[in-house]
N, C-alpha and C. Protein backbone atom coordinates (compact mmCIF):
# COMPACT_ATOMS: atom_id res chain seq x y z
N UNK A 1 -107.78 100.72 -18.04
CA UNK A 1 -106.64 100.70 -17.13
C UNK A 1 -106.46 99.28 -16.60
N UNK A 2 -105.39 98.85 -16.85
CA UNK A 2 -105.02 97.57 -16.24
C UNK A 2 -104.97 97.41 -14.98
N UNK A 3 -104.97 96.28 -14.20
CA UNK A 3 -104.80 95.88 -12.49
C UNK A 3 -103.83 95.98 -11.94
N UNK A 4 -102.66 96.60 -11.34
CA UNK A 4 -101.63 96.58 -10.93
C UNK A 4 -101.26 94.92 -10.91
N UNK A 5 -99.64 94.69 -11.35
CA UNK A 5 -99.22 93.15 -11.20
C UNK A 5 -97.51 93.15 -10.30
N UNK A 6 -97.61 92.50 -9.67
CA UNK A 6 -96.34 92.02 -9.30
C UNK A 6 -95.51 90.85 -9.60
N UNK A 7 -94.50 90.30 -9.41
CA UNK A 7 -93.83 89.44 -9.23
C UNK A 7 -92.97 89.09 -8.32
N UNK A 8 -93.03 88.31 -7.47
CA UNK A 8 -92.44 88.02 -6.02
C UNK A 8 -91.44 86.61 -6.55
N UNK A 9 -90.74 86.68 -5.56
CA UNK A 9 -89.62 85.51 -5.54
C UNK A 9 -89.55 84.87 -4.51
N UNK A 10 -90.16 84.12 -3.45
CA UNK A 10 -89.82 83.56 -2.08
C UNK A 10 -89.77 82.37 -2.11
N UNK A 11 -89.53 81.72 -0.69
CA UNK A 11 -89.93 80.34 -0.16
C UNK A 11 -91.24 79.96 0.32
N UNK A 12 -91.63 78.28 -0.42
CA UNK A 12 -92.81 78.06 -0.08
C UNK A 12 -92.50 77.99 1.45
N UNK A 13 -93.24 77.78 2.45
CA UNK A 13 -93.22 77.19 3.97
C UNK A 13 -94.65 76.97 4.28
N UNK A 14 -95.11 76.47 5.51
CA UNK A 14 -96.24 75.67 5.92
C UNK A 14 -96.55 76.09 7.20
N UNK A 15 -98.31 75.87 7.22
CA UNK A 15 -98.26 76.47 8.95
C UNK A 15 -99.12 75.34 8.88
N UNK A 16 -98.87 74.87 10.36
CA UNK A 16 -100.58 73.53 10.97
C UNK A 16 -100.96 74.77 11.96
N UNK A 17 -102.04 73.72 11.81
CA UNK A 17 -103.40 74.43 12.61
C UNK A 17 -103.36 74.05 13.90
N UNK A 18 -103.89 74.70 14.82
CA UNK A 18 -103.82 74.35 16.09
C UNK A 18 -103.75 72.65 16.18
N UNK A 19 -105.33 72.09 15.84
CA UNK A 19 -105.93 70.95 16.07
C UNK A 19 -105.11 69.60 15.46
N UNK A 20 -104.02 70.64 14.18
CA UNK A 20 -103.19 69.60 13.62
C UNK A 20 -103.63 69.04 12.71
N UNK A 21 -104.74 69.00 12.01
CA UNK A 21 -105.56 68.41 10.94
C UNK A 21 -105.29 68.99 9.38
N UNK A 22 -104.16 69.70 9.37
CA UNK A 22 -103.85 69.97 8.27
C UNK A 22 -102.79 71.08 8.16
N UNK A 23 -102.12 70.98 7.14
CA UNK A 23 -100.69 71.77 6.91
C UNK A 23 -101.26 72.95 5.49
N UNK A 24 -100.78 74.06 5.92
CA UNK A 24 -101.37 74.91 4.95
C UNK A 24 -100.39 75.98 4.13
N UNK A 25 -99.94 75.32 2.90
CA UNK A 25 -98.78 76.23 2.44
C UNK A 25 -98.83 77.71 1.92
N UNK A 26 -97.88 78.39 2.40
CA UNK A 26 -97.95 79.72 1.43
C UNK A 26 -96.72 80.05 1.08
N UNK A 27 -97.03 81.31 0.61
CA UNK A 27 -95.64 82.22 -0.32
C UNK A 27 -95.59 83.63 0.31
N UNK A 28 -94.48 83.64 1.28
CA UNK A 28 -95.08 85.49 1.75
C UNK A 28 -94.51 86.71 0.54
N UNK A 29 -95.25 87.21 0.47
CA UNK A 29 -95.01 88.67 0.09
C UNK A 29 -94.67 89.31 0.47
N UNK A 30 -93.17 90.09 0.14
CA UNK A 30 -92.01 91.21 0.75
C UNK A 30 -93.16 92.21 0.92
N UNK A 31 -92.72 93.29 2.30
CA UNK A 31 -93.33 94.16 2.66
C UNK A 31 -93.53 95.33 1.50
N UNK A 32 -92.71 95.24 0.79
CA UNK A 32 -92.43 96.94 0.12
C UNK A 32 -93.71 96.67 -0.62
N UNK A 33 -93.70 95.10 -1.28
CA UNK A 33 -94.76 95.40 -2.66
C UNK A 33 -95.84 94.74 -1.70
N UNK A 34 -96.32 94.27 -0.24
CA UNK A 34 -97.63 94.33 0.42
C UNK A 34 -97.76 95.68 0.37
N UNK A 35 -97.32 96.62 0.88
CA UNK A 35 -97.53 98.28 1.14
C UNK A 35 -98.10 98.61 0.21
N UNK A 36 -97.41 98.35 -0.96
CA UNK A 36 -98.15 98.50 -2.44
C UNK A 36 -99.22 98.12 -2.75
N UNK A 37 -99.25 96.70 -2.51
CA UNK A 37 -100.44 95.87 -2.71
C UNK A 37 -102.10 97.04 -1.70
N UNK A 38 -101.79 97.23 -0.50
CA UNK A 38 -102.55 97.49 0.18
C UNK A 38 -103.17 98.92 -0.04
N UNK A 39 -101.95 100.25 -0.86
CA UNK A 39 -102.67 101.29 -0.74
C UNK A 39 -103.25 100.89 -2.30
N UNK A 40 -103.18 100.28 -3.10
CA UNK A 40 -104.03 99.72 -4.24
C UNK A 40 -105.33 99.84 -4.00
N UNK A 41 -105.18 98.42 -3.11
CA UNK A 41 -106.71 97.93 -2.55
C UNK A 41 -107.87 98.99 -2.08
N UNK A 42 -106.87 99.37 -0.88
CA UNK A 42 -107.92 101.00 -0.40
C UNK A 42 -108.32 101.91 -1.40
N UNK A 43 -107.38 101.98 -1.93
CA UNK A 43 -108.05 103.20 -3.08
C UNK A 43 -108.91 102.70 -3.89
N UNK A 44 -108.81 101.30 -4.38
CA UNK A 44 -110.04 100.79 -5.40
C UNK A 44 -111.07 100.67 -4.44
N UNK A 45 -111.02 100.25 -3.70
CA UNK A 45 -112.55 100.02 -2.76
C UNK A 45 -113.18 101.27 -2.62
N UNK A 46 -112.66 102.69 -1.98
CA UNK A 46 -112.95 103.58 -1.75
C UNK A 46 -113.42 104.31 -3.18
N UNK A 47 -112.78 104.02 -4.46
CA UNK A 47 -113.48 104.43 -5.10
C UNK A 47 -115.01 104.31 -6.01
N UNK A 48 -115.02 102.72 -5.23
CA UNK A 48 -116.21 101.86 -6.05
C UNK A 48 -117.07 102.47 -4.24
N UNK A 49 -117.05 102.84 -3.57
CA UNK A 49 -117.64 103.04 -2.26
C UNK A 49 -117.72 102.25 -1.34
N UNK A 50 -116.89 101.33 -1.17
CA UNK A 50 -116.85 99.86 -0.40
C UNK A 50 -116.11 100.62 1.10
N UNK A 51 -116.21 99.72 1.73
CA UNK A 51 -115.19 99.89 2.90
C UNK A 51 -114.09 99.59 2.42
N UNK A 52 -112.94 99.99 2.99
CA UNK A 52 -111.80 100.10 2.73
C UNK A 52 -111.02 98.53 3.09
N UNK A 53 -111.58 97.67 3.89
CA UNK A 53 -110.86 96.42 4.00
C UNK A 53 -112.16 95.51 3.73
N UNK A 54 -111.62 93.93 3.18
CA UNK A 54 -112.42 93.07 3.01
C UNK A 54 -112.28 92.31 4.15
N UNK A 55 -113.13 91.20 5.21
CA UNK A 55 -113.03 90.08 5.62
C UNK A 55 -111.62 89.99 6.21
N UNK A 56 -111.29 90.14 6.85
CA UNK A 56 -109.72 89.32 7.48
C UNK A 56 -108.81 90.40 6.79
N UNK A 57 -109.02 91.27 5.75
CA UNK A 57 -108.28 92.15 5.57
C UNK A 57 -107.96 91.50 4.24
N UNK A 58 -108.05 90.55 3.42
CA UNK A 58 -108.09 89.84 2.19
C UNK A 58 -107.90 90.30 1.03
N UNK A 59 -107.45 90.55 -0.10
CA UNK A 59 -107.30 91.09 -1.02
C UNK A 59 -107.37 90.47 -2.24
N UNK A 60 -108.12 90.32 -2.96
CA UNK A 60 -108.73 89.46 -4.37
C UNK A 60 -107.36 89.56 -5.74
N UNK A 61 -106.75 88.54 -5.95
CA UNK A 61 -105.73 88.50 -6.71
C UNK A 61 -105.90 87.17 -7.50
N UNK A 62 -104.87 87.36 -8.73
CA UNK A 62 -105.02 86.10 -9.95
C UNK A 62 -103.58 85.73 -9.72
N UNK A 63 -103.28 84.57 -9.39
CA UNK A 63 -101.72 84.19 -9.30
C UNK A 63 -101.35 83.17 -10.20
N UNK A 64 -100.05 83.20 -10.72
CA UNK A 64 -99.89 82.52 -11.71
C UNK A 64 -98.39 81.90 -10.92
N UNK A 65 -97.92 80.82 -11.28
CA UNK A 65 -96.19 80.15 -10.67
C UNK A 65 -96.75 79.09 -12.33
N UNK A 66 -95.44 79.36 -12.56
CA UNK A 66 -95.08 78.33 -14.08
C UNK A 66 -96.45 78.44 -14.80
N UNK A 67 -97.05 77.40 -15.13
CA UNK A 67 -97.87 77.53 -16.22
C UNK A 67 -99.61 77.75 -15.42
N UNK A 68 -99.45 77.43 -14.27
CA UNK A 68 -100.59 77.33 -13.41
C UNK A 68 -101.33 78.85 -12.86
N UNK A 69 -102.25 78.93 -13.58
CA UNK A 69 -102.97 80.14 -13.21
C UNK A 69 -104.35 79.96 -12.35
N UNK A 70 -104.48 80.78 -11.07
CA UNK A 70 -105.81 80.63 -10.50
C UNK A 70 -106.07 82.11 -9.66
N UNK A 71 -107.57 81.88 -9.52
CA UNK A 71 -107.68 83.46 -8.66
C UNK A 71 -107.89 82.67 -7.27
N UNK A 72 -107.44 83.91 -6.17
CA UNK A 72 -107.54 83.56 -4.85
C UNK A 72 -107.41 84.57 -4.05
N UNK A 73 -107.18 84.56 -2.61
CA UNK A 73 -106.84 86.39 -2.02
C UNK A 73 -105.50 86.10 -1.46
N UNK A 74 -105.43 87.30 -0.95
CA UNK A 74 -103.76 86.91 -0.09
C UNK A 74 -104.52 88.22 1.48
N UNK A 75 -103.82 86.94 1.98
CA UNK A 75 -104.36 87.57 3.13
C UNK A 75 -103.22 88.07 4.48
N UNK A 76 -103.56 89.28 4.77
CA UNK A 76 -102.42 89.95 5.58
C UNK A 76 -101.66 88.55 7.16
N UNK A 77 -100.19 89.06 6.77
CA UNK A 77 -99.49 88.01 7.59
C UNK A 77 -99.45 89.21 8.98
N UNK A 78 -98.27 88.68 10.03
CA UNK A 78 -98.08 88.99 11.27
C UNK A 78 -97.83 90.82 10.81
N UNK A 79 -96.87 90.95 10.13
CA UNK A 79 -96.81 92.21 10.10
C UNK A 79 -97.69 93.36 9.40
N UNK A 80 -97.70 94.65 9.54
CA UNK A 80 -98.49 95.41 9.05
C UNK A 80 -98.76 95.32 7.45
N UNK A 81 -97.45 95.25 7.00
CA UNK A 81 -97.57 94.90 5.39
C UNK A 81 -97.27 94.13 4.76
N UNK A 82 -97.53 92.82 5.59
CA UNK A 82 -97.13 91.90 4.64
C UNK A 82 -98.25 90.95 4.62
N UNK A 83 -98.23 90.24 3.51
CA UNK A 83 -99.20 89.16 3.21
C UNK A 83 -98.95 88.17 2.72
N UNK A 84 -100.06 87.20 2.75
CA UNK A 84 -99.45 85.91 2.43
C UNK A 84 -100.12 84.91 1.05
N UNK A 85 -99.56 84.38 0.37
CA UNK A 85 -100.49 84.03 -0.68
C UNK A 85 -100.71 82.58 -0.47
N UNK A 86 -101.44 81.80 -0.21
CA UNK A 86 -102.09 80.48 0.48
C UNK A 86 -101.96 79.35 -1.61
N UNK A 87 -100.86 78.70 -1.15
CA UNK A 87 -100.81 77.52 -2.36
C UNK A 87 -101.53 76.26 -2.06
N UNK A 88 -102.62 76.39 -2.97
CA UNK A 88 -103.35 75.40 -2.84
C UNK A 88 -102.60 74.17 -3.28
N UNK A 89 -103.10 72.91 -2.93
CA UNK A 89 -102.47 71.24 -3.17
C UNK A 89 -102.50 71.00 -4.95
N UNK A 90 -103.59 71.90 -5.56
CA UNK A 90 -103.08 70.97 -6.69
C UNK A 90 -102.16 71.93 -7.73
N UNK A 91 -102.07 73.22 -7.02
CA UNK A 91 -100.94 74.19 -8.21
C UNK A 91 -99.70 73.50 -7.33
N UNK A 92 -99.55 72.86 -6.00
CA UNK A 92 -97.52 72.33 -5.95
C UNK A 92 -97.44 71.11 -6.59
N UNK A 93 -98.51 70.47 -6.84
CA UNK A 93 -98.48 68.94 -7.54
C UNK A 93 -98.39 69.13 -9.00
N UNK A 94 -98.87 69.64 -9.56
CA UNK A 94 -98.89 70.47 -10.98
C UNK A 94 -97.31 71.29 -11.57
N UNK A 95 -96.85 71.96 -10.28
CA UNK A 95 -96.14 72.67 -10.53
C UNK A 95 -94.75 71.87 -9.93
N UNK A 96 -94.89 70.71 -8.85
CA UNK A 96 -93.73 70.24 -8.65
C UNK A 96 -93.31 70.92 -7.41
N UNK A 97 -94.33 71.50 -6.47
CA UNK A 97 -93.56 72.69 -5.45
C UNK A 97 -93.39 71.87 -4.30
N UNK A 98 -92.86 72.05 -3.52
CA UNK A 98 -92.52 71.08 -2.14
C UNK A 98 -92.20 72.32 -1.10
N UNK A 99 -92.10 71.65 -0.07
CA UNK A 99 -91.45 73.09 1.50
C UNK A 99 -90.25 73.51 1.20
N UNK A 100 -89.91 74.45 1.35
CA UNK A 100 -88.46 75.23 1.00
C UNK A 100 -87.95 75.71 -0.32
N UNK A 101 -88.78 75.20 -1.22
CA UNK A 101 -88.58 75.39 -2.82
C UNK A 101 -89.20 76.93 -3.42
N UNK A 102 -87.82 77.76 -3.92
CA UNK A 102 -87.90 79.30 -4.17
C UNK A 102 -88.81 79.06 -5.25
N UNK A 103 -90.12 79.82 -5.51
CA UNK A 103 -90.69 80.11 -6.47
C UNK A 103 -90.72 81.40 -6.47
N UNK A 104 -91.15 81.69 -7.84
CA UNK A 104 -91.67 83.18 -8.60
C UNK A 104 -93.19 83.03 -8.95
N UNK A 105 -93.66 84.02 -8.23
CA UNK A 105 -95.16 84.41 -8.54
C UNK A 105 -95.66 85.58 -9.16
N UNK A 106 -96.71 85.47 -9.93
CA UNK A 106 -97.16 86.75 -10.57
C UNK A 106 -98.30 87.00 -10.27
N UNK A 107 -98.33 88.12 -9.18
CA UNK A 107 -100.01 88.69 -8.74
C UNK A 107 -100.17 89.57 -9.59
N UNK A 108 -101.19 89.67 -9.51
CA UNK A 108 -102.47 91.13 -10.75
C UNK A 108 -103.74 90.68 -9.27
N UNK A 109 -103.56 92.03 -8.93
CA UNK A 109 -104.81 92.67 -8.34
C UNK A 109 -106.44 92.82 -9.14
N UNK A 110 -107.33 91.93 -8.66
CA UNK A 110 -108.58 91.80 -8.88
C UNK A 110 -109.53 93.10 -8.76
């Protein structure tokens, strides 16, 4: 059985940190397919006997934008179902991504 996969369409945007020492980009994930994403998760954990949430609530995913593939988690945003997928510095340099620039992503659940 394969991993459940999505494909999202959003805007990159950026959060700093309190202290200001660094800008940290992501890609949010529409609620309908977090909801998705999340009763996934629970049910695979629960069936391997895990607790039902990881760490911060985190969720182990392989993301791909253009040719750049890496694994990472996406980790739940402000709202109940939504999450966020954290773009590391060298997939926007690679890929050309900057603040405000619509990408398409392809998650597969780990």
């Amino acid at each position: 059985m394969s991993n459940p996969a999505y494909t999202i369409t959003n805007e990159i945007w950026t959060w700093t940190s309190e202290n200001r020492r660094g800008n940290y980009h992501f890609l949010s994930v529409p609620d309908d397919v977090g909801e998705e994403i999340q009763a996934h998760a629970t049910v695979a954990r629960l069936e391997l006997g895990l607790p039902t949430k990881r760490g911060w609530g985190a969720v182990k995913v392989e993301a791909k934008i253009g040719k750049t593939v890496w694994q990472t988690s996406i980790f739940p945003g402000i709202d109940e179902n939504a999450y966020v997928l954290p773009i590391k510095a060298s997939v926007r340099k690679t890929e050309g991504i900057v603040v405000g620039d619509k990408v398409t992503c392809k998650l597969e659940l780990l």
